[in-house]
Protein backbone atom coordinates (compact mmCIF):
# COMPACT_ATOMS: atom_id res chain seq x y z
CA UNK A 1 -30.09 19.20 5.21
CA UNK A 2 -28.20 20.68 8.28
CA UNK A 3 -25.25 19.87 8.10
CA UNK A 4 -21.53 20.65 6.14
CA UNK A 5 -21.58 20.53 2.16
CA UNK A 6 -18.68 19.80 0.41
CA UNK A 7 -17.90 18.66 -3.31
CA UNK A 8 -15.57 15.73 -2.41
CA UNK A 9 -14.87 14.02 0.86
CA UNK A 10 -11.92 11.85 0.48
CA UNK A 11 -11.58 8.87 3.60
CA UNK A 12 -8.15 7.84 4.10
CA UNK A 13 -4.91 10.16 4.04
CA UNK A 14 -2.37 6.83 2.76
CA UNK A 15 -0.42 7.98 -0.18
CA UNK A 16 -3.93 7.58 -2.40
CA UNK A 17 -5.64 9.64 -0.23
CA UNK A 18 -3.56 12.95 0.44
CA UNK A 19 -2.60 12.91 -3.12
CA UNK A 20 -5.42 13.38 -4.47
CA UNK A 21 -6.11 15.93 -1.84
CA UNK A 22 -3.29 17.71 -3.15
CA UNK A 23 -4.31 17.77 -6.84
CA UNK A 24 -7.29 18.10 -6.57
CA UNK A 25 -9.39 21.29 -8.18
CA UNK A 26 -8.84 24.28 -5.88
CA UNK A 27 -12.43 25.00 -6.42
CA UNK A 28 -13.90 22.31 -4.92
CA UNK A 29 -14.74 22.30 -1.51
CA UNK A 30 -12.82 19.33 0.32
CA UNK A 31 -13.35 17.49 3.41
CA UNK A 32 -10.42 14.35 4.16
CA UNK A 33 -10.95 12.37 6.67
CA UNK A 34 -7.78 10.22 8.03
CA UNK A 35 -7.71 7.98 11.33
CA UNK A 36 -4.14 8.89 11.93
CA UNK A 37 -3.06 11.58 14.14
CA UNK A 38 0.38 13.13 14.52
CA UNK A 39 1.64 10.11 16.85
CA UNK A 40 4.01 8.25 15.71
CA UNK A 41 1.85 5.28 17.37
CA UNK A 42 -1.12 5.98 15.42
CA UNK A 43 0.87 5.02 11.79
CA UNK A 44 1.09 0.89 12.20
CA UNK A 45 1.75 -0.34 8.39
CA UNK A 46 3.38 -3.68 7.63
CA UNK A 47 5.20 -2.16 5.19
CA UNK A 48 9.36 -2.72 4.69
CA UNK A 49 9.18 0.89 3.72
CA UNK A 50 11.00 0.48 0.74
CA UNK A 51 10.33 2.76 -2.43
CA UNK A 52 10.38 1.20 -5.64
CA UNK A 53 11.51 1.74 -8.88
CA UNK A 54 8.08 2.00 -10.00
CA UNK A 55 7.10 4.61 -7.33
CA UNK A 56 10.23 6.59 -7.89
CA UNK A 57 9.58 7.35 -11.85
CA UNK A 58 6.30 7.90 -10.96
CA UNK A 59 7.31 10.73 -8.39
CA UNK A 60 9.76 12.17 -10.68
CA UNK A 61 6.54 12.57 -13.23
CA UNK A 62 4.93 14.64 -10.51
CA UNK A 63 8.18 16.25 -9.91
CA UNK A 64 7.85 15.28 -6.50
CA UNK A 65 11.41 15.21 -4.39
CA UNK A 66 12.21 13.42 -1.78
CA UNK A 67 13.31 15.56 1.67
CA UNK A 68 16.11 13.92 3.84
CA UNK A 69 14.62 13.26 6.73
CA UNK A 70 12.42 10.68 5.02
CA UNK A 71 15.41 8.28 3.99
CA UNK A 72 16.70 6.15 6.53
CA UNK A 73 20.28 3.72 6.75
CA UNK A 74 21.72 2.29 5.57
CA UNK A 75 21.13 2.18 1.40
CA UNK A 76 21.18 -1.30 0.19
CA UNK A 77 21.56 -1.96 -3.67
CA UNK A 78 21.02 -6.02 -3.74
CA UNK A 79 18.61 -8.34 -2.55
CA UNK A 80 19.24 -11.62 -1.05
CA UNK A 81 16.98 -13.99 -2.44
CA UNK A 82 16.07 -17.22 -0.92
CA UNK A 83 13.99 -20.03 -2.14
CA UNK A 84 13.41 -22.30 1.15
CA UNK A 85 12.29 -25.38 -0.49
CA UNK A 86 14.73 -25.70 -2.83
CA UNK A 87 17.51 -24.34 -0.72
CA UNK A 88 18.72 -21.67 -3.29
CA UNK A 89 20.22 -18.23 -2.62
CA UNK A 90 20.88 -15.59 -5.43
CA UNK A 91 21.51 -11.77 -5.28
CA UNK A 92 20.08 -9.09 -7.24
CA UNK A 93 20.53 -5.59 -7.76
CA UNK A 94 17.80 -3.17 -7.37
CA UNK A 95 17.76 0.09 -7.02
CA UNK A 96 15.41 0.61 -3.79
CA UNK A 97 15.05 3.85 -1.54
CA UNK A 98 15.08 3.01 1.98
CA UNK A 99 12.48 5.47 3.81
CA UNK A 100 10.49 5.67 6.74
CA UNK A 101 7.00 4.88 5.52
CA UNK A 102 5.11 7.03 8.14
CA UNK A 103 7.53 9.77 7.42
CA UNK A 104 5.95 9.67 3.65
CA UNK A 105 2.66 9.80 4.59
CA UNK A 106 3.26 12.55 6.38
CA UNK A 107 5.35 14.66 3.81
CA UNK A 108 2.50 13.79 1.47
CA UNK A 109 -0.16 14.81 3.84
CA UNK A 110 2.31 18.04 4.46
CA UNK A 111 1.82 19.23 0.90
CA UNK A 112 -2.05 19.38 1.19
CA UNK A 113 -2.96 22.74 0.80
CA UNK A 114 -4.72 24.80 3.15
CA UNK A 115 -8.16 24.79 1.55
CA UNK A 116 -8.48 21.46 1.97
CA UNK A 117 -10.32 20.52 5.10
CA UNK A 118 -8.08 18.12 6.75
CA UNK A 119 -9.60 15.73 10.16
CA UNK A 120 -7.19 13.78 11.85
CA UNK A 121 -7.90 11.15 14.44
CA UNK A 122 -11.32 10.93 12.61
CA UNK A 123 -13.05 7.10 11.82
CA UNK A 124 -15.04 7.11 9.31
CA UNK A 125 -18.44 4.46 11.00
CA UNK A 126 -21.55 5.13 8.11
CA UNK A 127 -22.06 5.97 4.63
CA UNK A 128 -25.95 6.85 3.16
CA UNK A 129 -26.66 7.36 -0.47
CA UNK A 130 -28.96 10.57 -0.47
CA UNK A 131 -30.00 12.49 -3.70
CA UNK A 132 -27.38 14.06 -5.42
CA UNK A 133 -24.68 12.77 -2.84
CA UNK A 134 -23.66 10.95 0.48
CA UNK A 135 -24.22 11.37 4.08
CA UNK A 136 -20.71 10.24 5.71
CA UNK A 137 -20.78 9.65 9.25
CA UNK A 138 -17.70 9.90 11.50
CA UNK A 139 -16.12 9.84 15.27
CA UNK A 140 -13.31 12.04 16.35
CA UNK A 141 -11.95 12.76 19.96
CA UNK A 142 -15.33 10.79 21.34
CA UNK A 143 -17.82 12.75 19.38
CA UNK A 144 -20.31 12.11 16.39
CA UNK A 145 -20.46 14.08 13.46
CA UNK A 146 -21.73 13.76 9.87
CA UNK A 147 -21.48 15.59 6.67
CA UNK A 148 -22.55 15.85 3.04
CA UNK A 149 -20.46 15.36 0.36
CA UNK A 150 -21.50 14.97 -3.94
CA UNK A 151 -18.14 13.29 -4.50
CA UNK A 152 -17.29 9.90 -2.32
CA UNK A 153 -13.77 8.78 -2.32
CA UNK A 154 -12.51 5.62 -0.30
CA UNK A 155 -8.48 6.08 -0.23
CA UNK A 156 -8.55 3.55 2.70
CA UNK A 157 -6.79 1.13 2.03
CA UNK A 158 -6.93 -2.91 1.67
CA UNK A 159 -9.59 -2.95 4.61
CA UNK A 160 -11.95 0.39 2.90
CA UNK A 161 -14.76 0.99 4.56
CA UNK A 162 -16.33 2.74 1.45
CA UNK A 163 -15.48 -0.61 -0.62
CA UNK A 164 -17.39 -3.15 2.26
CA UNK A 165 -20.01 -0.75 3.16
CA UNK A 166 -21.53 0.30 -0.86
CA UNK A 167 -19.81 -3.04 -2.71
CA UNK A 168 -19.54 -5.59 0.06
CA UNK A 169 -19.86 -8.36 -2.63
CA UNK A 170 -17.04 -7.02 -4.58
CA UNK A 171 -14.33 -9.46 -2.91
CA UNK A 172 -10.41 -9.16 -3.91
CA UNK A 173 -8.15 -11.41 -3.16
CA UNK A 174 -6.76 -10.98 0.71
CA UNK A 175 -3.79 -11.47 2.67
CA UNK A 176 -2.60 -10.80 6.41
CA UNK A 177 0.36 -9.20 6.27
CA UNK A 178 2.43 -9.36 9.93
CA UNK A 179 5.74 -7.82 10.84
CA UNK A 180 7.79 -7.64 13.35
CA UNK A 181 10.53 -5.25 14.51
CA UNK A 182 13.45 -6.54 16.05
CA UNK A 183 17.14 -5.30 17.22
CA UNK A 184 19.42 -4.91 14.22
CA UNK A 185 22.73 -5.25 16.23
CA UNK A 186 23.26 -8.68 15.71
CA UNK A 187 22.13 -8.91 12.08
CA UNK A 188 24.36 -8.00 9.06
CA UNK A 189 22.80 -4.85 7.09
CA UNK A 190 20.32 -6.37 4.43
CA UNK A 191 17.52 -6.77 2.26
CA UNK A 192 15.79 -10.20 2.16
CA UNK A 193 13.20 -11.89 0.07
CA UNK A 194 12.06 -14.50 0.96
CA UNK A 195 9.94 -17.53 -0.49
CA UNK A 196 8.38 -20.57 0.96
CA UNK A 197 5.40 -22.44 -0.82
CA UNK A 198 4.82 -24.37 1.71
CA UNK A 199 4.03 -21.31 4.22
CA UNK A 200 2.83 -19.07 1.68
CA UNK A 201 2.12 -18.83 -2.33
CA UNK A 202 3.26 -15.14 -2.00
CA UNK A 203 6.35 -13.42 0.08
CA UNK A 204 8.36 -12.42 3.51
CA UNK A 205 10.64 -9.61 3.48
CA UNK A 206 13.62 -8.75 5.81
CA UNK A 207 15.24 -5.11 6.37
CA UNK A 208 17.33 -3.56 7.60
CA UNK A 209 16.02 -0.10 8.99
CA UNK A 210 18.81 2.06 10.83
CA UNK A 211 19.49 0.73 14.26
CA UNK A 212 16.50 -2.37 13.59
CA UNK A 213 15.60 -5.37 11.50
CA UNK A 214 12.51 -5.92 9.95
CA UNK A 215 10.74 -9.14 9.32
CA UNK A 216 7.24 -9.58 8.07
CA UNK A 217 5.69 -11.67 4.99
CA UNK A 218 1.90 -11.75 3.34
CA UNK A 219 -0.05 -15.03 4.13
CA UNK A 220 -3.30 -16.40 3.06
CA UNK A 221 -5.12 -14.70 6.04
CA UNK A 222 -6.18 -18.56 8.06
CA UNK A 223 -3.23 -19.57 10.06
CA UNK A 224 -0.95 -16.74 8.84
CA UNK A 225 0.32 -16.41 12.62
CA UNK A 226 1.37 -19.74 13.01
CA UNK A 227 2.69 -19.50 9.51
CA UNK A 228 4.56 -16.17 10.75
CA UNK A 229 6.19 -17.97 13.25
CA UNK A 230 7.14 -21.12 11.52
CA UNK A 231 8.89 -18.89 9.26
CA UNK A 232 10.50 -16.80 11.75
CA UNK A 233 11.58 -20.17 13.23
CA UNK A 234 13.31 -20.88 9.97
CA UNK A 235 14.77 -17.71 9.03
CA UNK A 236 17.34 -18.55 11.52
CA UNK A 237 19.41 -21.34 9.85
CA UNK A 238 20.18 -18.12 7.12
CA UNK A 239 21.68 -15.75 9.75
CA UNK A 240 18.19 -13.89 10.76
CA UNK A 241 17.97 -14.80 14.66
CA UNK A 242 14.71 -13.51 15.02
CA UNK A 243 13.60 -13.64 18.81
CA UNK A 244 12.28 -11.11 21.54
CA UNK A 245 10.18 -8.52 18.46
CA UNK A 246 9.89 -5.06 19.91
CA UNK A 247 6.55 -4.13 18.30
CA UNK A 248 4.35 -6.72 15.77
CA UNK A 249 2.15 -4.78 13.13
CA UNK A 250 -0.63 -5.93 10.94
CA UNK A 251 -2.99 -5.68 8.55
CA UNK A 252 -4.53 -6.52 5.62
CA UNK A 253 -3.31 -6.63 2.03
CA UNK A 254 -4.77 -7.07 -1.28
CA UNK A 255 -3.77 -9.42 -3.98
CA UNK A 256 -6.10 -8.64 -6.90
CA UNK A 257 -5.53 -11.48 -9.60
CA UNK A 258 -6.35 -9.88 -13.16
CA UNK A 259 -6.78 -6.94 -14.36
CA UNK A 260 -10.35 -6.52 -13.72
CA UNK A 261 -10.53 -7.46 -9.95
CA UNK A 262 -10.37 -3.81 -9.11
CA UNK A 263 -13.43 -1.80 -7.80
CA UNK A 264 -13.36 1.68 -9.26
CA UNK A 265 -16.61 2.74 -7.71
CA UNK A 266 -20.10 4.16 -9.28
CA UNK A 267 -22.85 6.75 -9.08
CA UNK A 268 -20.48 9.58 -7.43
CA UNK A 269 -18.36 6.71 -5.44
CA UNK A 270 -14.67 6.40 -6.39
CA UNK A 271 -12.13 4.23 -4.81
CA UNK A 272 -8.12 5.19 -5.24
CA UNK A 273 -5.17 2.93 -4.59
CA UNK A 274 -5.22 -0.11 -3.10
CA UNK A 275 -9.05 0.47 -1.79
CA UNK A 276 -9.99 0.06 -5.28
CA UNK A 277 -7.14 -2.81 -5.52
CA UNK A 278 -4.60 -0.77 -7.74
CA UNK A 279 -1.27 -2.62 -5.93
CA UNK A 280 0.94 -5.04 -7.88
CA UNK A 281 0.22 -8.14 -7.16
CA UNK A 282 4.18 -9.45 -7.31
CA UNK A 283 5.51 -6.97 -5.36
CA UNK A 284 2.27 -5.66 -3.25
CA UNK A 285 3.82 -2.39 -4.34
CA UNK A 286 1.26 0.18 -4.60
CA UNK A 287 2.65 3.46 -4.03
CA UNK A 288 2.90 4.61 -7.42
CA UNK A 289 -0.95 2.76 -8.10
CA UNK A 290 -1.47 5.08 -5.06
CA UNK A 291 -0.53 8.44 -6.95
CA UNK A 292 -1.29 7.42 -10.25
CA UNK A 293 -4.67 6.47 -9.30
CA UNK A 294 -5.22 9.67 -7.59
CA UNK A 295 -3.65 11.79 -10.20
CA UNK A 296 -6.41 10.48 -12.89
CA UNK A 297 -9.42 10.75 -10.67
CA UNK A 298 -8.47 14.68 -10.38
CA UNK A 299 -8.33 15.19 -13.65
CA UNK A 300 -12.09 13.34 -13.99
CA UNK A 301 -13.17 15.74 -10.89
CA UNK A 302 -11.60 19.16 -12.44
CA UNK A 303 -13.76 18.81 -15.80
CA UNK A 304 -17.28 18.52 -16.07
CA UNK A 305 -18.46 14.88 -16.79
CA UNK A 306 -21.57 13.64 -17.89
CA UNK A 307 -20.44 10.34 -15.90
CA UNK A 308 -17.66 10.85 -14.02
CA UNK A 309 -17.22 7.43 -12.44
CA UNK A 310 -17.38 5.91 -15.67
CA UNK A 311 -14.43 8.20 -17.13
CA UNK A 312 -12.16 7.66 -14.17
CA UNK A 313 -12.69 3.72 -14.71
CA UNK A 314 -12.08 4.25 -18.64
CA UNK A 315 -8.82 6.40 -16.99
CA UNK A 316 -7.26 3.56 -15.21
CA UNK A 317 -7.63 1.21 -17.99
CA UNK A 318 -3.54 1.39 -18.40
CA UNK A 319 -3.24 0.78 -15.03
CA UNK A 320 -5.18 -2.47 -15.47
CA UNK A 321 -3.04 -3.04 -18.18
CA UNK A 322 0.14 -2.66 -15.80
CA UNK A 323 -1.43 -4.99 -13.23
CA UNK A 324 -1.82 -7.47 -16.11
CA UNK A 325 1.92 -7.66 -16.84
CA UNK A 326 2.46 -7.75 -12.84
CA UNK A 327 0.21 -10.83 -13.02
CA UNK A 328 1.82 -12.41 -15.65
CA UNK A 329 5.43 -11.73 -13.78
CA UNK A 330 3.86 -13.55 -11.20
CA UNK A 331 3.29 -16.58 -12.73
CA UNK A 332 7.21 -16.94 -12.46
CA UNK A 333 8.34 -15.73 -9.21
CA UNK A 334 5.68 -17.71 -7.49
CA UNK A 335 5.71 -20.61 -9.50
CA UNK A 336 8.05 -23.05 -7.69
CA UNK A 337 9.38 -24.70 -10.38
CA UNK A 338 9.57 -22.19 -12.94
CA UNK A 339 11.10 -19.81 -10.05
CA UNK A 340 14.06 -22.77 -9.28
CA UNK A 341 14.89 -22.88 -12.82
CA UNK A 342 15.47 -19.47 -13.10
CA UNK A 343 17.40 -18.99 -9.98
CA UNK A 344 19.30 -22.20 -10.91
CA UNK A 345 20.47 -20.74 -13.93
CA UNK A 346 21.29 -17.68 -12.07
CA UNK A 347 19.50 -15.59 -14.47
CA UNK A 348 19.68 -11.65 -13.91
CA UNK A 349 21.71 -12.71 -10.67
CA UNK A 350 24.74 -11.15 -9.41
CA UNK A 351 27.81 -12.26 -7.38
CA UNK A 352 28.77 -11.04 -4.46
CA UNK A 353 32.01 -11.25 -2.44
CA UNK A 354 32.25 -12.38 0.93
């Protein structure tokens, strides 16, 4: 075969990806593959960019610290939460870190180390099973090239290639996230959620985000623009006048809804993160699934298995488990009358002072 071997090619450098590029066995040979460049433009996430308290412990686990320049302003320890059918409001405190989410990515893809074979502004187009491994096909800078890897991992996200290409009838649940940036100057500093049933069965977010304000929500993907907007369109009766966006992103999202809607791969094939559907489905959070995901696949990889992709889906068997509870916390927060009882009874709420 004439062309590159390596042990593991990883496609996608999201938080899934370059972790497990960064644990990963210093004795295998690694190729990852990431469409991203180092242009701010080429990182478009609808993501508020805010790190959970889920993602946090999980980072302190990996005793992995935060640098400064990640963290944007302001720091916002409540949430405003409004229920637009029912016309209630409640705060609540969390404990959030406000970052710049292409700022992470790149700090994570920073701590790669230099044996790994890193390709940036590189699209992954084909995939071929061949004995003992895969032929993976890719463009970069308007040219073709294709390697050989034993190992397969998709780390691309809701959209994975890997997961539509070898499992295209493995389906998970789907949303269309869209966001919108807009100028922060007339908009007191906050953190919004935001639900409507009648727009969407799951959530819109707002943020503030240093000198902007973010808006965005996840909608069943038909008519989730003109949902977006009708939203938007409401959002300013609460004190979000949301006109004239500076820059719309979007993209798809996964909702899985149990804990065995997840596609952990086969026959050398892995997927990581939210390409194999490890994201909460209350929250969408998934950057601790992200590194948690990744951190058990490398510890599958750096042993010898009889069959590996069976032990790394007997590893993530907790993090079904996880997704279960996050499941079973949805019933409630998207359940429109369980969710007004609770935030008619103000339970878990806080007061605020004007």
């Amino acid at each position: 075969m004439d062309c590159p071997k390596y042990d593991l090619a990883i496609i996608g450098l999201g938080p899934a990806g370059a972790a497990l590029a960064g644990f990963a066995d210093e004795k295998l040979r690694v190729i990852a593959i990431d469409k991203k460049d180092d242009r701010p433009q080429s990182f478009e996430k609808p993501c508020g960019g805010l790190l959970a308290p889920d993602a946090q412990k999980t980072l302190a686990r990996f005793r992995l610290t935060l640098p400064l320049e990640i963290l944007v302003n302001p720091q916002i320890f409540s949430v405003r939460t409004l229920d637009l059918k029912s016309g209630l409001e409640r705060f609540y405190q969390r404990h959030y870190i406000n970052l710049d989410r292409r700022c992470l990515d790149e700090w994570l893809i920073s701590r790669i180390p230099a044996q790994v074979e890193v390709q940036k502004n590189a699209r992954c187009t084909k995939i071929e099973a061949q004995a003992g491994g895969y032929l993976v096909s890719y463009t970069q800078n308007g040219s073709g090239y294709t390697i050989f890897a034993c190992y397969l991992v998709g780390a691309d996200g809701a959209n994975s290639i890997v997961r539509k290409q070898l499992y295209p009838k493995h389906k998970i649940r789907s949303y269309l996230c869209i966001q919108q940036w807009f100028s922060g100057e007339s908009i007191t500093p906050s953190y919004a959620s935001v639900f409507d049933p009648s727009l969407t069965d799951c959530y819109a977010w707002g943020l503030t985000k240093n000198e902007h304000f973010i808006f965005g929500g996840a909608f069943p993907v038909q008519n989730a623009k003109e949902a977006f907007e009708t939203l938007k369109q409401k959002m300013g009766a609460h004190g979000f006048p949301l006109t004239d966006p500076l820059k719309t992103e979007a993209c798809l999202a996964l909702r899985p809804r149990g804990p065995f809607s997840q596609c952990t791969g086969k026959s050398g094939v892995f997927l990581v993160g939210e390409a194999a559907g490890f994201i909460s489905p209350s929250s969408l959070e998934g950057i601790s699934y992200a590194l948690d995901s990744a951190w058990l696949l490398s510890r599958v990889l750096s042993q010898p298995q009889k069959n590996p992709s069976r032990a790394y889906f007997r590893a993530t068997l907790k993090l079904r488990a996880k997704l279960l509870a996050k499941n079973l916390k949805s019933m409630v927060m998207y359940q429109p009358l369980l969710r007004r009882i609770v935030m008619r009874l103000g339970l878990g709420s806080m007061d605020v002072l004007d």
